[in-house]
Protein backbone atom coordinates (compact mmCIF):
# COMPACT_ATOMS: atom_id res chain seq x y z
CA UNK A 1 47.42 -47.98 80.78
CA UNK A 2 43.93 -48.53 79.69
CA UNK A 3 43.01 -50.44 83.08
CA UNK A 4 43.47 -47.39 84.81
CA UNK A 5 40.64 -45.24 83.13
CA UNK A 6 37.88 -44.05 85.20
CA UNK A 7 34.92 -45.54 83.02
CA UNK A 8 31.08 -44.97 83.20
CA UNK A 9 29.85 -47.99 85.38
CA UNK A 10 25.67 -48.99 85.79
CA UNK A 11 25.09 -51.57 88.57
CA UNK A 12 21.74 -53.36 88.48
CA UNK A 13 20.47 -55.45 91.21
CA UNK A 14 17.14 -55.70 92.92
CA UNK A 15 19.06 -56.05 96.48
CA UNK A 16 19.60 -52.29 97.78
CA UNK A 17 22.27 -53.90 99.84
CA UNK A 18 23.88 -55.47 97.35
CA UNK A 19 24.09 -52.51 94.76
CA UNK A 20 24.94 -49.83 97.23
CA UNK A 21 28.19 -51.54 98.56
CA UNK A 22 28.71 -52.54 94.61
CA UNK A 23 28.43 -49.13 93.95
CA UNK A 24 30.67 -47.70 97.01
CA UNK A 25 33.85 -49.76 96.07
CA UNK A 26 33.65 -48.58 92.43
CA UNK A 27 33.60 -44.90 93.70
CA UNK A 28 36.19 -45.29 95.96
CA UNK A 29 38.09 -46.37 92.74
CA UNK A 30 37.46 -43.07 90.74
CA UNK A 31 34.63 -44.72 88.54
CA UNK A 32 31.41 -42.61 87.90
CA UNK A 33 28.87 -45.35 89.13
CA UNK A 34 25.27 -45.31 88.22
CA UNK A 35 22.67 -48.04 90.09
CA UNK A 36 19.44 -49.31 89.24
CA UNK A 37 16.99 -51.45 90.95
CA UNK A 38 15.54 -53.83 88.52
CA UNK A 39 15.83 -54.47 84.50
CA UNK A 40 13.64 -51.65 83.79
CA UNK A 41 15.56 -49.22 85.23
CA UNK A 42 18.42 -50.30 83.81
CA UNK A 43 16.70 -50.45 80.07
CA UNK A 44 15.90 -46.59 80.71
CA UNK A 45 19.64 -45.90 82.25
CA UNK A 46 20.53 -47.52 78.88
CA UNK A 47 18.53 -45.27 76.53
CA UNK A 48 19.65 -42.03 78.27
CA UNK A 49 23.30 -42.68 79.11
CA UNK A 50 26.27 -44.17 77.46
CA UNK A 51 28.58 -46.72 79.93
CA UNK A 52 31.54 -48.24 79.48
CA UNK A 53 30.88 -51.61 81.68
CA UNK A 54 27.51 -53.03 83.17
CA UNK A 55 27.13 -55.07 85.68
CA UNK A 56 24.13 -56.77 86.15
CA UNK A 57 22.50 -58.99 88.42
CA UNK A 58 20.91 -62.42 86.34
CA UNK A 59 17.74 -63.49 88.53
CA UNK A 60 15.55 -60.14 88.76
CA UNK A 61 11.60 -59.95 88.49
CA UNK A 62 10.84 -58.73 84.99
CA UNK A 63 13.40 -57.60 82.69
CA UNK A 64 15.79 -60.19 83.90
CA UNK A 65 20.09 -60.03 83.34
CA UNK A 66 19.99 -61.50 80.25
CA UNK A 67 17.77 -58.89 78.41
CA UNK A 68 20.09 -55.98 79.86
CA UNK A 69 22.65 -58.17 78.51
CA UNK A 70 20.95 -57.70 74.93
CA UNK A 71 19.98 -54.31 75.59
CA UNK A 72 23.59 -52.75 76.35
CA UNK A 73 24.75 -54.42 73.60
CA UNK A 74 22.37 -53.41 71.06
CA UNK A 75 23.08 -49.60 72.51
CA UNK A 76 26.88 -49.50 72.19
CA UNK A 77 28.20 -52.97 71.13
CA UNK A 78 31.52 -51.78 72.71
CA UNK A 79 30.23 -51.82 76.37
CA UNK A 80 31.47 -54.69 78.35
CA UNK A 81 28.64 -56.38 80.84
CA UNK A 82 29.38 -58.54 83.96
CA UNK A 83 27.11 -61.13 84.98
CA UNK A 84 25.94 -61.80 88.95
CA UNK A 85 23.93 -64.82 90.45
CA UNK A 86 23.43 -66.80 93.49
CA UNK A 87 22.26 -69.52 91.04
CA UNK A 88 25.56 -70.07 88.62
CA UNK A 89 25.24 -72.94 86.19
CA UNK A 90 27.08 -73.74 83.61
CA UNK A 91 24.50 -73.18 80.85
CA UNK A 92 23.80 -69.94 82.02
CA UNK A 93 27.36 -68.52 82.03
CA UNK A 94 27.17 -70.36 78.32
CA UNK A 95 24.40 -68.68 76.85
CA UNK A 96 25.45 -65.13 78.82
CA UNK A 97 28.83 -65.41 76.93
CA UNK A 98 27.36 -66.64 73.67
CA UNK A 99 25.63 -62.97 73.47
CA UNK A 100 28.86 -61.15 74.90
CA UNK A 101 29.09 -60.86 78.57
CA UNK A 102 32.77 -60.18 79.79
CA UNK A 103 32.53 -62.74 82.55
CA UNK A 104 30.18 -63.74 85.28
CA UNK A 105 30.46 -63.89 89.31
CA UNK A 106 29.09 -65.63 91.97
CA UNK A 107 27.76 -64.05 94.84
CA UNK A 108 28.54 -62.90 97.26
CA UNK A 109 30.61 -61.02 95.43
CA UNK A 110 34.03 -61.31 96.06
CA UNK A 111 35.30 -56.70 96.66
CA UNK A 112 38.58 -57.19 95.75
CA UNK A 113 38.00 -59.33 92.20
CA UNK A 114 35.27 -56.99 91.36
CA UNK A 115 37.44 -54.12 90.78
CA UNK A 116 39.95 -56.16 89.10
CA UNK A 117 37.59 -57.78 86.46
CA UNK A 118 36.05 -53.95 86.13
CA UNK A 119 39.66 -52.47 85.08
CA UNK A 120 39.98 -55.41 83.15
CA UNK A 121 37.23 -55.09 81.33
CA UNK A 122 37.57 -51.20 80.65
CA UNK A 123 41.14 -52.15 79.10
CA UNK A 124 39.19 -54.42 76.91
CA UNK A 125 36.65 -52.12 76.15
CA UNK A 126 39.09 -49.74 75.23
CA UNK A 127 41.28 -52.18 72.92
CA UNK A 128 37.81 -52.84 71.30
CA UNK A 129 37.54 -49.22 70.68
CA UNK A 130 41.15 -48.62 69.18
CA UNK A 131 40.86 -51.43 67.06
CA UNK A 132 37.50 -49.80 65.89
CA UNK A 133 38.70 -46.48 65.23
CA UNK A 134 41.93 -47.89 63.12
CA UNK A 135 39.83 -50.31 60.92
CA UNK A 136 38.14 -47.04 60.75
CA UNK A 137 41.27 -44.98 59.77
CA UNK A 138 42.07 -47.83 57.38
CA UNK A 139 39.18 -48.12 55.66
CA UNK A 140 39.49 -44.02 54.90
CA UNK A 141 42.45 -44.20 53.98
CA UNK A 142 41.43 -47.25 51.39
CA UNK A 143 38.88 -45.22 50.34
CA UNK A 144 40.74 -41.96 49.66
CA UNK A 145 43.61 -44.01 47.87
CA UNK A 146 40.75 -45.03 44.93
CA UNK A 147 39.96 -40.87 44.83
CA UNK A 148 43.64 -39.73 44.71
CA UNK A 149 45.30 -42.61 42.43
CA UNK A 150 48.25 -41.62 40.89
CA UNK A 151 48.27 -38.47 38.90
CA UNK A 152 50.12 -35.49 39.45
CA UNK A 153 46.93 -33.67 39.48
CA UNK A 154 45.78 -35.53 42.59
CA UNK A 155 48.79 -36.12 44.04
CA UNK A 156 48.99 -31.71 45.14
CA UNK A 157 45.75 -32.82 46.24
CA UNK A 158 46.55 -35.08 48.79
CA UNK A 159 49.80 -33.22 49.48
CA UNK A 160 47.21 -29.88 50.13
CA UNK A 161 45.32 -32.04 52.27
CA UNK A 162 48.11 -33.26 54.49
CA UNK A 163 49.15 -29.66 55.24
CA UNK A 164 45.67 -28.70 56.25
CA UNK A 165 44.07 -31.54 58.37
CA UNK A 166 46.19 -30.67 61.13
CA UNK A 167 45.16 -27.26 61.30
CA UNK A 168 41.27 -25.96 62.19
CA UNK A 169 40.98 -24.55 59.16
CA UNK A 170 37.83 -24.02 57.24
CA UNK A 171 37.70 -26.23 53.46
CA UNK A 172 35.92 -25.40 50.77
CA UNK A 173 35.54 -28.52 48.36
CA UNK A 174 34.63 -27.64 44.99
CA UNK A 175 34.25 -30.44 41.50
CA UNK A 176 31.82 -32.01 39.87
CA UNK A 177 29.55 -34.84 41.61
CA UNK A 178 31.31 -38.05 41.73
CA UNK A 179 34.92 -36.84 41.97
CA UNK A 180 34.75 -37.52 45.75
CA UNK A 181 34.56 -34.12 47.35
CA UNK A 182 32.85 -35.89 50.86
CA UNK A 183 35.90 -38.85 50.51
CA UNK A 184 38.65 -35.84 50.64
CA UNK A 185 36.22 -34.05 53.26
CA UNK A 186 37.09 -37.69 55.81
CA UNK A 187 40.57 -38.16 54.95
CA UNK A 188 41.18 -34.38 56.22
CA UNK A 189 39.01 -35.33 59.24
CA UNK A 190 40.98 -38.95 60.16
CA UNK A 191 44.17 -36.94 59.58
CA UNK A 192 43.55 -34.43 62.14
CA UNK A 193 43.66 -34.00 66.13
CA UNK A 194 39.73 -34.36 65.71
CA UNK A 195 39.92 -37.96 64.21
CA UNK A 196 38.10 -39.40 67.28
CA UNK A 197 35.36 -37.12 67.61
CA UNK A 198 32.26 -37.30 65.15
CA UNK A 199 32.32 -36.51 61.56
CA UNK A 200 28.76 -35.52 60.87
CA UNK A 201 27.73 -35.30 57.23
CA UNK A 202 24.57 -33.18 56.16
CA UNK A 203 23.39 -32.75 52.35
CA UNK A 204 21.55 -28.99 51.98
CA UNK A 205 20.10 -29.92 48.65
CA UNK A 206 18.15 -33.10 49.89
CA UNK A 207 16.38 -30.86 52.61
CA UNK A 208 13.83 -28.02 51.99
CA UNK A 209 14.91 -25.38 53.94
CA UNK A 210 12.62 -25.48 56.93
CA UNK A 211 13.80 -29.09 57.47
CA UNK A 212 17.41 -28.30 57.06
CA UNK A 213 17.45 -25.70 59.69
CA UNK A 214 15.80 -28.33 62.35
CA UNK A 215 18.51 -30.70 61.11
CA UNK A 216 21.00 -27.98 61.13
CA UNK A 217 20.18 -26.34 64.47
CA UNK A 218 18.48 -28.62 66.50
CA UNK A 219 15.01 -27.39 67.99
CA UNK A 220 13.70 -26.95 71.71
CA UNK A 221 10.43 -28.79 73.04
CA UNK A 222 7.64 -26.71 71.65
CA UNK A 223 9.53 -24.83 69.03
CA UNK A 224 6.56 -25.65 66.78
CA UNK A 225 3.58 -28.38 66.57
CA UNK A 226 4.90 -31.80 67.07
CA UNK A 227 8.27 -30.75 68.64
CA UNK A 228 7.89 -32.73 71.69
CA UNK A 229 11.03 -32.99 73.02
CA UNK A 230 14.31 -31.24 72.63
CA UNK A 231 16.50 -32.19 69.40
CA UNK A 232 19.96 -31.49 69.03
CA UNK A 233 20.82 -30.72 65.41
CA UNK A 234 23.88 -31.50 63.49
CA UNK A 235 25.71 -28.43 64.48
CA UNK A 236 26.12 -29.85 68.20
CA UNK A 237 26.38 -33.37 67.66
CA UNK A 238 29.44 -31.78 65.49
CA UNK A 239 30.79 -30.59 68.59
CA UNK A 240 34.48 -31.66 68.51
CA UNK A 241 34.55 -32.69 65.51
CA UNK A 242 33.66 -32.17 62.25
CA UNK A 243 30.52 -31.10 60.35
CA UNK A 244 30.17 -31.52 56.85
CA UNK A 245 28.06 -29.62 54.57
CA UNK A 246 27.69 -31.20 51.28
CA UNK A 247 25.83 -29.27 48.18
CA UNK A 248 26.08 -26.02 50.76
CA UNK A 249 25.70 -23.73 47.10
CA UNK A 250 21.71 -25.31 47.73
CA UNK A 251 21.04 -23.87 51.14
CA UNK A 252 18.57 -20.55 51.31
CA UNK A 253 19.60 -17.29 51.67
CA UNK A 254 18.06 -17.16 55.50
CA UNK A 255 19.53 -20.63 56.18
CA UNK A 256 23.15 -18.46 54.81
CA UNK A 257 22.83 -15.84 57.42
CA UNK A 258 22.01 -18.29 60.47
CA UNK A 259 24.74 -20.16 59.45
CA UNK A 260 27.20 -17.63 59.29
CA UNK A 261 26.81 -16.64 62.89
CA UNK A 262 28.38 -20.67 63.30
CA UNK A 263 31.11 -20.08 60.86
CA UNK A 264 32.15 -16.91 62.51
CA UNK A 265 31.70 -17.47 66.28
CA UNK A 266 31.07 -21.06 66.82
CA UNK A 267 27.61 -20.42 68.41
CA UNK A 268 24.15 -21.15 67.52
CA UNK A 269 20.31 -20.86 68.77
CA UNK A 270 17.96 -24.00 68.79
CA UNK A 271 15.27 -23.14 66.89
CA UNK A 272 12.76 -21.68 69.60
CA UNK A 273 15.43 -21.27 72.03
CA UNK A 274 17.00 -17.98 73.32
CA UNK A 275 20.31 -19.65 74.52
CA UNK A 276 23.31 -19.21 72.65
CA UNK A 277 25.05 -22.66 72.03
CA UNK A 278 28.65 -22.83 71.80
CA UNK A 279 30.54 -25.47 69.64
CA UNK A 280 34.16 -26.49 69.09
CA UNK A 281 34.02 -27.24 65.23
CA UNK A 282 35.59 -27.44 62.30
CA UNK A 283 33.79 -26.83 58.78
CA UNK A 284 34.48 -28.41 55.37
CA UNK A 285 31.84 -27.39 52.83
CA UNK A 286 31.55 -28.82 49.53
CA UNK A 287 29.85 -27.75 46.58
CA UNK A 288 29.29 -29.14 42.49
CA UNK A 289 27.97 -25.42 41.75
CA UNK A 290 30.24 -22.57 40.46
CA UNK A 291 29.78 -20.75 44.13
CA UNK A 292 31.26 -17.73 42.35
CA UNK A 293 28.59 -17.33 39.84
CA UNK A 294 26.09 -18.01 42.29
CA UNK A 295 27.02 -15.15 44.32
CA UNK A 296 26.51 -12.78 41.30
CA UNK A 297 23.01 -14.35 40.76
CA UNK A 298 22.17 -13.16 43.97
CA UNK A 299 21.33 -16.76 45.19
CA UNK A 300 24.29 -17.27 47.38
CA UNK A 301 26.19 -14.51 49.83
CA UNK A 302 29.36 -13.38 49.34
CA UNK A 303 30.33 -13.09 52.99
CA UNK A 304 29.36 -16.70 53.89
CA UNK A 305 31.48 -17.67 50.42
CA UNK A 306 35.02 -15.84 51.31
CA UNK A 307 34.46 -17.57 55.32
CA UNK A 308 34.25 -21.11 53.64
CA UNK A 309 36.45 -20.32 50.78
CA UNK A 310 39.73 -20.47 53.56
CA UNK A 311 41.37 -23.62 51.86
CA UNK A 312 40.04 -24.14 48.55
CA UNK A 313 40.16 -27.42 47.24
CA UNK A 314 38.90 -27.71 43.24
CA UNK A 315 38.76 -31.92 42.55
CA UNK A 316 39.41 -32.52 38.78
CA UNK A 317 37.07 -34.69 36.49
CA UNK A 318 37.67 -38.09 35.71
CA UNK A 319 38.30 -37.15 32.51
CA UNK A 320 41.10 -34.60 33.09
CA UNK A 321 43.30 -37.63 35.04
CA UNK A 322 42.64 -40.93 32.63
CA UNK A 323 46.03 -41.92 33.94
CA UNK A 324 43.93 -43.01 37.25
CA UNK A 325 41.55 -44.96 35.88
CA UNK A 326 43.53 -48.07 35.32
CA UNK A 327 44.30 -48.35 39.29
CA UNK A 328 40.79 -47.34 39.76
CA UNK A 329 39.77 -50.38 37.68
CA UNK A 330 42.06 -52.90 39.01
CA UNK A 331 40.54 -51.33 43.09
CA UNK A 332 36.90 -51.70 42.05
CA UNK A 333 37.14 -55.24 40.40
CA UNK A 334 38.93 -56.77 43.60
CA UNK A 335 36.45 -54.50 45.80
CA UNK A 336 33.53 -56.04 44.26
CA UNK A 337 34.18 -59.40 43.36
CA UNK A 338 34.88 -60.02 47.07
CA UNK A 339 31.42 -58.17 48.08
CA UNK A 340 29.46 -60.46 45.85
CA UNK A 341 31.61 -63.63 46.09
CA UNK A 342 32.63 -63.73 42.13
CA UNK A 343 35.72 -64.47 40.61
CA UNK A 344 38.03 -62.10 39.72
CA UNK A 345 37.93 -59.95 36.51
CA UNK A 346 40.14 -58.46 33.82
CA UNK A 347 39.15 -56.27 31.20
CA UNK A 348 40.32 -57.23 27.31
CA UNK A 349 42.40 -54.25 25.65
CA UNK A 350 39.63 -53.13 23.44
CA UNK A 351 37.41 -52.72 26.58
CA UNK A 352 39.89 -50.87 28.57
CA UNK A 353 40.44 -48.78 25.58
CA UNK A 354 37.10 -47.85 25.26
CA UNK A 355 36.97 -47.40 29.11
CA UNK A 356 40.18 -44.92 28.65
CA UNK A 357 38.50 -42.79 26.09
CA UNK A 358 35.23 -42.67 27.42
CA UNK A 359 34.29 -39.25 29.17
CA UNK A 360 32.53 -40.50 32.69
CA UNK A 361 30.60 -37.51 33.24
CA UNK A 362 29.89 -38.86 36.32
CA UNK A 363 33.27 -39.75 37.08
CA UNK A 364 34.83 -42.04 39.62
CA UNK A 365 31.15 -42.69 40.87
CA UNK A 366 29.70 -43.18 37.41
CA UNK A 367 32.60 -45.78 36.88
CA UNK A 368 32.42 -47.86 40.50
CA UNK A 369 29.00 -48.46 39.63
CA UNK A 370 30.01 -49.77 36.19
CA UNK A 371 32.34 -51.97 37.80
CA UNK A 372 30.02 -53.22 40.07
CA UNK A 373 27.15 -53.97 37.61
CA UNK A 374 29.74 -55.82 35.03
CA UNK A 375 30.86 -57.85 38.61
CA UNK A 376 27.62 -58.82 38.75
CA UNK A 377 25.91 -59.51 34.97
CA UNK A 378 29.41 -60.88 33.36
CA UNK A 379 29.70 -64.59 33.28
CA UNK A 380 33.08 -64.71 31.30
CA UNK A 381 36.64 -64.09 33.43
CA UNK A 382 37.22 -61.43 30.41
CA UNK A 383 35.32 -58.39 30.53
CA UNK A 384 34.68 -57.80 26.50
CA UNK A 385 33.80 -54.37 24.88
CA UNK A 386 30.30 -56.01 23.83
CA UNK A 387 29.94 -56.15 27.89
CA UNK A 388 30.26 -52.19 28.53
CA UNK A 389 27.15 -49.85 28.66
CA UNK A 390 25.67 -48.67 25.81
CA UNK A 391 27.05 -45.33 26.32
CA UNK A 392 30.97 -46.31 26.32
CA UNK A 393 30.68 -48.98 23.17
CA UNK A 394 28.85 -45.22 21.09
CA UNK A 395 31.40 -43.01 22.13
CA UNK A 396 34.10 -45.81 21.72
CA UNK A 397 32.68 -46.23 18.04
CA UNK A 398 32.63 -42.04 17.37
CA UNK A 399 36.27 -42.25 18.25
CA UNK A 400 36.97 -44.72 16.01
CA UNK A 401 35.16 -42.75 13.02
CA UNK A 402 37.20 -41.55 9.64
CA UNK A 403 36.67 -38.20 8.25
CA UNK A 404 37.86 -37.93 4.91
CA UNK A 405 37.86 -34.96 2.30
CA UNK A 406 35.98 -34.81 -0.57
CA UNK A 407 37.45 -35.57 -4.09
CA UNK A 408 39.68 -37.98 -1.98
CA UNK A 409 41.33 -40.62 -4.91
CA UNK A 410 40.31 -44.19 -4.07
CA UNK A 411 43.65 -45.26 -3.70
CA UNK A 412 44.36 -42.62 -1.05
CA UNK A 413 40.81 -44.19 0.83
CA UNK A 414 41.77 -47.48 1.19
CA UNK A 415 45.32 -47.11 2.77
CA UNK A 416 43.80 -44.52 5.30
CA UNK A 417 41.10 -46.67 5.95
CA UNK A 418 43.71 -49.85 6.21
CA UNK A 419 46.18 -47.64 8.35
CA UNK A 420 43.53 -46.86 10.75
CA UNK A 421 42.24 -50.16 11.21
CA UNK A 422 46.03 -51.51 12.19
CA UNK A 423 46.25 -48.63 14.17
CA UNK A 424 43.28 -49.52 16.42
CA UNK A 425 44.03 -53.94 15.77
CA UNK A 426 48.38 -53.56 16.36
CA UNK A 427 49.05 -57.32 16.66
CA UNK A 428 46.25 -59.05 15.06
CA UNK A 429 46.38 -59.39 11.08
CA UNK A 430 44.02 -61.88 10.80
CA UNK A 431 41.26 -59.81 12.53
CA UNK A 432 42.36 -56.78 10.74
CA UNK A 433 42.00 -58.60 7.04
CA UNK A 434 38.52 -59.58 8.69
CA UNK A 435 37.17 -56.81 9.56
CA UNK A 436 38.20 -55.07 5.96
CA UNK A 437 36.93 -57.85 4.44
CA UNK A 438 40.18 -59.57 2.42
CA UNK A 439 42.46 -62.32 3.08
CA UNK A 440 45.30 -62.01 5.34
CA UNK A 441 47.54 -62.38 1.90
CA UNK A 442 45.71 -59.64 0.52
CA UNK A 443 45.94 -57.30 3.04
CA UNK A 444 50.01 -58.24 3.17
CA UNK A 445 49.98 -57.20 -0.76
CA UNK A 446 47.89 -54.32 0.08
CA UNK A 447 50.23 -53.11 3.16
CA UNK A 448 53.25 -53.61 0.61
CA UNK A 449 51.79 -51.34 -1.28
CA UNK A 450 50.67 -48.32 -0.02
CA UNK A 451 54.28 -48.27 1.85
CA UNK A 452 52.42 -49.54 5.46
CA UNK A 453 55.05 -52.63 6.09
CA UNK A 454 57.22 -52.12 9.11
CA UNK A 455 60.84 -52.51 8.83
CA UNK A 456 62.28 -55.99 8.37
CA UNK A 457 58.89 -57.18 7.11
């Protein structure tokens, strides 16, 4: 049970008495107690240590209850803080529970509620947590549904990821940018024993190198000018959990060899330091660059390659699963119209013809942000082909080109160029005999004719 846990307590009161024997009856419980003497303290307690409950006296000189109140919160808005006075009123137990105190006391505090309300609010705290970590899950797994959809292709996708994210396997996510390679990098994460440790995410092409391995390693105090204090780099905060390199076909040769020494023994050096680090890790790298071909252009090793390359994971263009895009679609327009408060949208069948056939080079990225913009700019509850970015409505109008021979008789011209134009306009004869530029009687003659006339008609 929840109650039970032995949580990370701080105690803040400017009565030595008062704290100490606060203090005492918590560690008699099993609870690792911290005390401070006034608000100031406490603010410092705050910035160097994470805790579970607070309890804080409300009257103090300086930094009074109510700004550690604010403080704690703003720190971990999962910690649970307990309110003391000799000088309860009603407005004050108001405004303390308006900004998220647990409860308030009285004093003299009463030792055998105090460690009730303290389990109580752990079990709280810890509800608050769980409910954090599955909206969490939830959202992921929301998330990775609009990347996998429902082709086959991605479908041994997510089956490949099942059967890995319980192991500690190494990944090596390869695809173009926008399929989703860091999506499929979280979804392994929240599926595996390391779901509530940290997923930390680091881009090596957005870094030059000198500021990736700072970011990567961490650095001791006086590693170089301006290193003041010690910083713990990705790699440790990782520790756990799961560390992320995106675009890792970008990172320098020298950054390759320090990091290999991670991938192959889980230890690392600060920069400046001389103590080796160990970490309890698991790597997923992910790359839009043939790795393969970067190896034989010298500009990537080929040990560090085969020691990510454990379970490969290639994520197929846009393009190569169309079948997707119509779920995708029907996601995105829900998604945003309820970010920006719009009505829901559909898209006409010319538009989502033109949206089928279109290439999205940058693929399911290139066509959430479409989604989002026509959320946002259409008026109309129809989403028209007129609507769609100059770059669908040209290649939508290539497609719909004719290529004829030379020498071609004229007869043989128009009943391609009628057939064509039905094909494209199925249950529409007016607009057809529109756009070729006849009556609907004439295009009827014109269809009799040239043989076009479906049975029965």
């Amino acid at each position: 049970m929840i109650a039970n846990d032995h949580g990370r307590i701080l105690v803040v009161d400017d009565e030595v008495n008062i704290r100490e024997a606060i203090a005492k009856i918590l560690a008699k419980r099993g609870h690792d107690v911290a005390v401070a003497s006034d608000g100031s303290q406490a603010l410092a307690a705050l910035r160097d240590g994470a805790f579970q409950v607070v309890i804080t006296d409300l009257k103090m000189a300086g930094a009074d209850g109510m700004v550690v109140l604010r403080a704690a919160k703003e720190a971990d808005p999962s910690v649970e803080v307990i309110l003391m006075t000799a000088y309860g009123t009603v407005e004050s137990a108001v405004e303390a529970m308006k900004l998220g105190a647990y409860d308030y006391l009285t004093k003299p505090v009463d030792p055998t509620r105090l460690p009730f309300l303290v389990g109580k609010a752990l079990e709280r705290r810890g509800m608050g947590v769980e409910n954090l970590q599955l909206r969490e899950r939830l959202r992921v797994r929301d998330e990775f549904r609009s990347v996998v959809g429902q082709s086959q292709a991605m479908r041994r996708i997510y089956e490949v990821v099942d059967q890995v994210a319980e192991t500690h396997a190494t990944v090596l996510l390869q695809g173009e940018s926008g399929t989703g390679k860091e999506l499929i990098a979280r979804a392994i994460h929240h599926r595996s024993g390391r779901r509530d440790c940290p997923f930390v995410a680091i881009n090596c092409g957005a870094l030059p190198e000198t500021l990736l391995e700072s970011e990567l390693f961490g650095y001791e105090k006086g590693a170089f000018t301006g290193a003041t204090a010690v910083k713990r780099g990705r790699i440790e905060l990782a520790d756990g959990g799961t560390l992320f390199l995106d675009e890792v076909g970008e990172m320098s040769l020298k950054s390759q060899v320090d990091f290999l020494r991670v991938v192959e023994a889980k230890e690392f050096r600060r920069l400046g330091g001389t103590r080796l680090i160990r970490v309890d890790l698991r790597i997923i790298a992910a790359s839009n660059r043939d790795l393969e071909r970067r190896i034989r252009e010298g500009l990537f090793r080929e040990d560090l390659f085969y020691r990510l390359n454990v379970v490969p994971i290639t994520l197929p263009p846009l393009r190569e699963r169309r079948e997707d895009i119509p779920l995708l679609l029907e996601l995105f327009l829900e998604e945003f119209a309820q970010v920006h408060r719009r009505p829901p949208k559909t898209l006409s069948r010319e538009a989502m013809q033109a949206v089928l056939t279109y290439d999205w080079p940058g693929n399911v990225r290139e066509l959430r942000n479409v989604i989002e913009r026509l959320t946002v700019t259409v008026q109309e509850g129809v989403i028209q082909p007129a609507h769609l970015p100059a770059a669908i409505q040209s290649q939508n109008q290539a497609d719909k080109a004719i290529t004829l021979p030379l020498g071609l008789p004229m007869r043989e011209i128009e009943r391609e160029v009628i057939r064509r134009t039905l094909a494209e306009i199925t249950s529409h004869r007016e607009k057809a005999a529109q756009i070729l530029g006849m009556s609907p009687r004439a295009l009827h003659y014109k269809l009799k004719r040239y043989g076009l006339l479906t049975p029965g008609e």
